[in-house]
C-alpha atoms as a PDB file:
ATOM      1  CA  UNK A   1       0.000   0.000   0.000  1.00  0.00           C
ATOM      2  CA  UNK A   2       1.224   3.772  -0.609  1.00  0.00           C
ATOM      3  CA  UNK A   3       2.206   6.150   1.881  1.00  0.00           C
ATOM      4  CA  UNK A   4       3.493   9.223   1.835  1.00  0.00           C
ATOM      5  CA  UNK A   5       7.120   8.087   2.714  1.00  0.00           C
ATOM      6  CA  UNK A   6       6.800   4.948  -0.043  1.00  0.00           C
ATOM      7  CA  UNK A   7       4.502   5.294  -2.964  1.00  0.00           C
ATOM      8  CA  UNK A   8       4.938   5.017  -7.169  1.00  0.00           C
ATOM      9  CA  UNK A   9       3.727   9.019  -7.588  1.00  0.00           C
ATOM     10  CA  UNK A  10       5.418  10.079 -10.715  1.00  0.00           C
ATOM     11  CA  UNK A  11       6.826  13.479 -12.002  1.00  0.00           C
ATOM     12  CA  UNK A  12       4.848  16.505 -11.839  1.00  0.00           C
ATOM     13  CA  UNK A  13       3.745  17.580 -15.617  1.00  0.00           C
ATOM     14  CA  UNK A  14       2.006  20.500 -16.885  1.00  0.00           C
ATOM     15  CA  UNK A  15      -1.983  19.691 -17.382  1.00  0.00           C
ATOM     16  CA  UNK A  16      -2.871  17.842 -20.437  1.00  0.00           C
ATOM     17  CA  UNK A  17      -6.305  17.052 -21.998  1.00  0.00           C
ATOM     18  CA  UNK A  18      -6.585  13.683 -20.016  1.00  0.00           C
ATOM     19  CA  UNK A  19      -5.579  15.009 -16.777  1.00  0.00           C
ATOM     20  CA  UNK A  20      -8.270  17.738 -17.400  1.00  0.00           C
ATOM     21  CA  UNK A  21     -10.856  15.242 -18.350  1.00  0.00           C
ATOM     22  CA  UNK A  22     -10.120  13.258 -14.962  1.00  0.00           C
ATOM     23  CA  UNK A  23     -10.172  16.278 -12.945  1.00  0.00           C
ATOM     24  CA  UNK A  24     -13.717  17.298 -15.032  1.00  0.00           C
ATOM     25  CA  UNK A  25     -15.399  14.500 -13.555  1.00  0.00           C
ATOM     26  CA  UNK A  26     -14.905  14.992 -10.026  1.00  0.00           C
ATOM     27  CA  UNK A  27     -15.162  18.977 -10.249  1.00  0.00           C
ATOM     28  CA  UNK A  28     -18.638  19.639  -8.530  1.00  0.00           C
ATOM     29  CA  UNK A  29     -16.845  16.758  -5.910  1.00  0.00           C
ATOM     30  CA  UNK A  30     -14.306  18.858  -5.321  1.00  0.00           C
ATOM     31  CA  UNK A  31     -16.411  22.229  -4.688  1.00  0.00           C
ATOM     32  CA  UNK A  32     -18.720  20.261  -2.604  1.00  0.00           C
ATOM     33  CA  UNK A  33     -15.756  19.635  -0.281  1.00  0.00           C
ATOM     34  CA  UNK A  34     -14.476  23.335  -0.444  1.00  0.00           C
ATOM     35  CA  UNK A  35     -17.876  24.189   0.850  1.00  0.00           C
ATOM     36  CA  UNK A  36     -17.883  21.887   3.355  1.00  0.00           C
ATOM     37  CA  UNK A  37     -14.697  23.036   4.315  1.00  0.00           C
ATOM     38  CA  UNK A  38     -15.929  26.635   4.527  1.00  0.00           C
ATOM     39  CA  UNK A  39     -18.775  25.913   6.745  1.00  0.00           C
ATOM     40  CA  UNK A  40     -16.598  23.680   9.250  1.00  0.00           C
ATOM     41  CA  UNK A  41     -14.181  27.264   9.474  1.00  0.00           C
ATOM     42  CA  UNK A  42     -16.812  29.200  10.592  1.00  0.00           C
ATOM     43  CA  UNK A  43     -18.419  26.260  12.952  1.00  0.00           C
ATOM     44  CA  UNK A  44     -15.219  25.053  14.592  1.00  0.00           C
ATOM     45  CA  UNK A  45     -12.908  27.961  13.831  1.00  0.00           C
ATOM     46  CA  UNK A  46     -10.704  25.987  11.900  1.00  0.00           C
ATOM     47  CA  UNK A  47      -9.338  28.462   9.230  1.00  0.00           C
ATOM     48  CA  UNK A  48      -8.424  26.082   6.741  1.00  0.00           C
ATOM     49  CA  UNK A  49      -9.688  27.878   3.715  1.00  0.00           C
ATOM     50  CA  UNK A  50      -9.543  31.981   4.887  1.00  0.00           C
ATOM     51  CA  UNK A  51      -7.459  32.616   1.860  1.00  0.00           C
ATOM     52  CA  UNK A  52     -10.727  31.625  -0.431  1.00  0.00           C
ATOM     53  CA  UNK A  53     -12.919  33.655  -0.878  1.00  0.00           C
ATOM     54  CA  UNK A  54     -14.640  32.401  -3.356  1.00  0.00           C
ATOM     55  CA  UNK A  55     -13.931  30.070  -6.248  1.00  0.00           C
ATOM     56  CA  UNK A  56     -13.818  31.243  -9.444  1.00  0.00           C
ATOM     57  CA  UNK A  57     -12.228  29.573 -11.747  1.00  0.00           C
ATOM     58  CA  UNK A  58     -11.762  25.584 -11.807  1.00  0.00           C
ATOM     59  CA  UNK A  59      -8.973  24.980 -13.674  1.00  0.00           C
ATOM     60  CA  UNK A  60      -5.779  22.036 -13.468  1.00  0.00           C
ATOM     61  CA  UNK A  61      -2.494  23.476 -13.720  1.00  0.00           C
ATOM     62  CA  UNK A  62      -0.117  20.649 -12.899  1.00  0.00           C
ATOM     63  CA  UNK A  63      -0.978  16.670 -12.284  1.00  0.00           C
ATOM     64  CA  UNK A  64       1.313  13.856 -11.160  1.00  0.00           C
ATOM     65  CA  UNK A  65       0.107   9.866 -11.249  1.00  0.00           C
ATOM     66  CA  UNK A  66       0.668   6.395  -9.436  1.00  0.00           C
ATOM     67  CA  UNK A  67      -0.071   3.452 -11.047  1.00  0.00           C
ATOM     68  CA  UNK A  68      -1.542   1.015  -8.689  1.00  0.00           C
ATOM     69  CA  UNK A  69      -2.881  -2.074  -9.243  1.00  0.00           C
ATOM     70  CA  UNK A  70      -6.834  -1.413  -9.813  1.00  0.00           C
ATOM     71  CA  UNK A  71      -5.939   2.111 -11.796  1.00  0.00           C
ATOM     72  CA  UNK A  72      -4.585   5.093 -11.362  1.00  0.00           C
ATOM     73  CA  UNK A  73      -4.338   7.924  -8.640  1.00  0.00           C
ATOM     74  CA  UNK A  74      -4.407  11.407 -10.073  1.00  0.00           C
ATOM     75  CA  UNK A  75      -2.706  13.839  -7.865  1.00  0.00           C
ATOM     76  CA  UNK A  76      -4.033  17.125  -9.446  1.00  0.00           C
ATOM     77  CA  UNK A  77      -2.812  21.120  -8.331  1.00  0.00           C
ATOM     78  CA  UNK A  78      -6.193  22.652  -9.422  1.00  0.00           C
ATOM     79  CA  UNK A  79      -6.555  26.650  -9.377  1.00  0.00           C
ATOM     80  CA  UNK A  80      -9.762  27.995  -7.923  1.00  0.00           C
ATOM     81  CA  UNK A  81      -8.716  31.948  -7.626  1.00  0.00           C
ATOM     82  CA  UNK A  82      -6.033  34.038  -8.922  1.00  0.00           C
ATOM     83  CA  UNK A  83      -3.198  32.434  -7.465  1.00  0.00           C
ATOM     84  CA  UNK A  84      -5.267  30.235  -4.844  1.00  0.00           C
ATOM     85  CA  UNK A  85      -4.832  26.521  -5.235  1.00  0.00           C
ATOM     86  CA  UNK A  86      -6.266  23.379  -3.717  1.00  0.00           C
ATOM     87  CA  UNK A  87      -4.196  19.987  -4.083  1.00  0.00           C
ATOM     88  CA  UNK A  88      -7.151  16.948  -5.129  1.00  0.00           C
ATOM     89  CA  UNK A  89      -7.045  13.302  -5.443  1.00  0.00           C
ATOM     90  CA  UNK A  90      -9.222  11.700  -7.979  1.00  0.00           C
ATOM     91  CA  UNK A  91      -8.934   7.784  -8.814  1.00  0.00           C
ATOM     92  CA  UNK A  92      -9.103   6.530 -12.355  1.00  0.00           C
ATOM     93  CA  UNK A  93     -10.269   2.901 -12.396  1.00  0.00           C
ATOM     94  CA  UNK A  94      -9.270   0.834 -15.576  1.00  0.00           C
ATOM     95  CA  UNK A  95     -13.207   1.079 -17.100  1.00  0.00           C
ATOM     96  CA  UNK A  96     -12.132   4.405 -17.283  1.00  0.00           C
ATOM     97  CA  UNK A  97     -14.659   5.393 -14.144  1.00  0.00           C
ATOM     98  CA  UNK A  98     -13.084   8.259 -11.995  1.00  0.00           C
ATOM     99  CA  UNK A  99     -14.374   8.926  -8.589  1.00  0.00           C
ATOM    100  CA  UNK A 100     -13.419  11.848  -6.390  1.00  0.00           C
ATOM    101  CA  UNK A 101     -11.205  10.683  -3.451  1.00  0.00           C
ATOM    102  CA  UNK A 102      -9.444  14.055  -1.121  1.00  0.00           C
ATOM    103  CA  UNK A 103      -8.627  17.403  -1.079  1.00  0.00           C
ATOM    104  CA  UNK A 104      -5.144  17.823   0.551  1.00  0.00           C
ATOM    105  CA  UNK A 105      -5.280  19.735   4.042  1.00  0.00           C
ATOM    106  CA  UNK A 106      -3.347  20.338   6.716  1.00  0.00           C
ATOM    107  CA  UNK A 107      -3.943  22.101   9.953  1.00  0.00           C
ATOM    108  CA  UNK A 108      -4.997  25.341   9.011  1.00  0.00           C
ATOM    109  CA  UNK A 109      -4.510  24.668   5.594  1.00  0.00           C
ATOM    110  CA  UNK A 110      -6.474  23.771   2.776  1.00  0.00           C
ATOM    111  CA  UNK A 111      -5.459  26.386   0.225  1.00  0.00           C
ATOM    112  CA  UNK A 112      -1.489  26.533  -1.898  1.00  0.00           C
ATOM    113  CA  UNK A 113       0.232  28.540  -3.412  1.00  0.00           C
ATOM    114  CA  UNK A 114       1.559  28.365  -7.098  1.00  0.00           C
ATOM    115  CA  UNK A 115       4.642  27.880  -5.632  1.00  0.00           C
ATOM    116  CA  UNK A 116       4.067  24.773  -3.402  1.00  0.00           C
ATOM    117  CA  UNK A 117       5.029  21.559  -4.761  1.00  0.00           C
ATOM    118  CA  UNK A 118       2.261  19.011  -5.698  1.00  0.00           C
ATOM    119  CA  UNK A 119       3.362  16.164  -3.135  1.00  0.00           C
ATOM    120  CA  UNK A 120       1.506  12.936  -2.252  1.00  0.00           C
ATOM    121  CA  UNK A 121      -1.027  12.592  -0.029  1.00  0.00           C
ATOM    122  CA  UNK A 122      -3.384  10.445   1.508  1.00  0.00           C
ATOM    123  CA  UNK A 123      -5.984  12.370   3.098  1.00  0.00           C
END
C-alpha cells in the first residue's frame, strides 16, 4: 500500500487534456468539499480555507500519477482563484470510471500557493 514516505507518484507535468478530463469528472466533488470546508471554518474555527474567498475559476495546472494495481491515482494542483490553489485526489479505475477521493489539508490549511510543490497525499 502507498504512503506518503513509499509510494509510485510520478513526475509533476504540466496539465494535459486527459488530466483535465479526470479532474472534469470529479469537479462539482471537489467544490462540494471546499464548501464543506468553509462551513466547518466558521463552525469550529478551523481556518483552513480563509485565503478563499470564493472560487472562481476551476482549472488544473499541474498533475502527477501512481499506477496502482486497480488504476490510477491522479494527484491534481487545481486553481480555484487568482493564485489560490487546492491539491485533489481523484482515482481513475481501468473502465475508465473516476471517482473523487481528497482534497489535501493540513492544519490550518487547505489552500497553496503556485509555488508549493504538488506532493503525495493520503488524506
Amino acid at each position: 500500500m502507498s504512503s506518503e514516505s513509499s509510494n509510485a507518484m510520478g513526475p509533476v507535468r504540466p496539465a494535459d487534456d486527459e488530466a483535465k478530463a479526470v479532474f472534469h469528472e470529479v469537479k462539482e466533488q471537489v467544490v462540494a468539499q471546499l464548501h464543506k470546508l468553509r462551513h466547518d471554518d466558521q463552525v469550529h474555527n478551523l481556518h483552513e480555507i480563509d485565503n478563499l474567498e470564493k472560487i472562481t475559476i476551476f482549472k488544473l495546472y499541474q498533475y502527477a500519477v501512481e499506477e496502482v494495481s486497480y488504476g490510477w491515482n491522479y494527484f491534481g494542483k487545481i486553481e480555484v482563484d487568482d493564485d489560490k490553489f487546492v491539491h485533489a485526489r481523484a482515482h481513475k479505475y481501468h473502465d475508465g470510471r473516476v471517482d473523487f477521493y481528497s482534497l489535501h489539508t493540513e492544519p490550518e490549511n487547505a489552500i497553496w500557493s503556485r509555488d508549493e510543490p504538488l506532493k503525495y497525499f493520503t488524506d
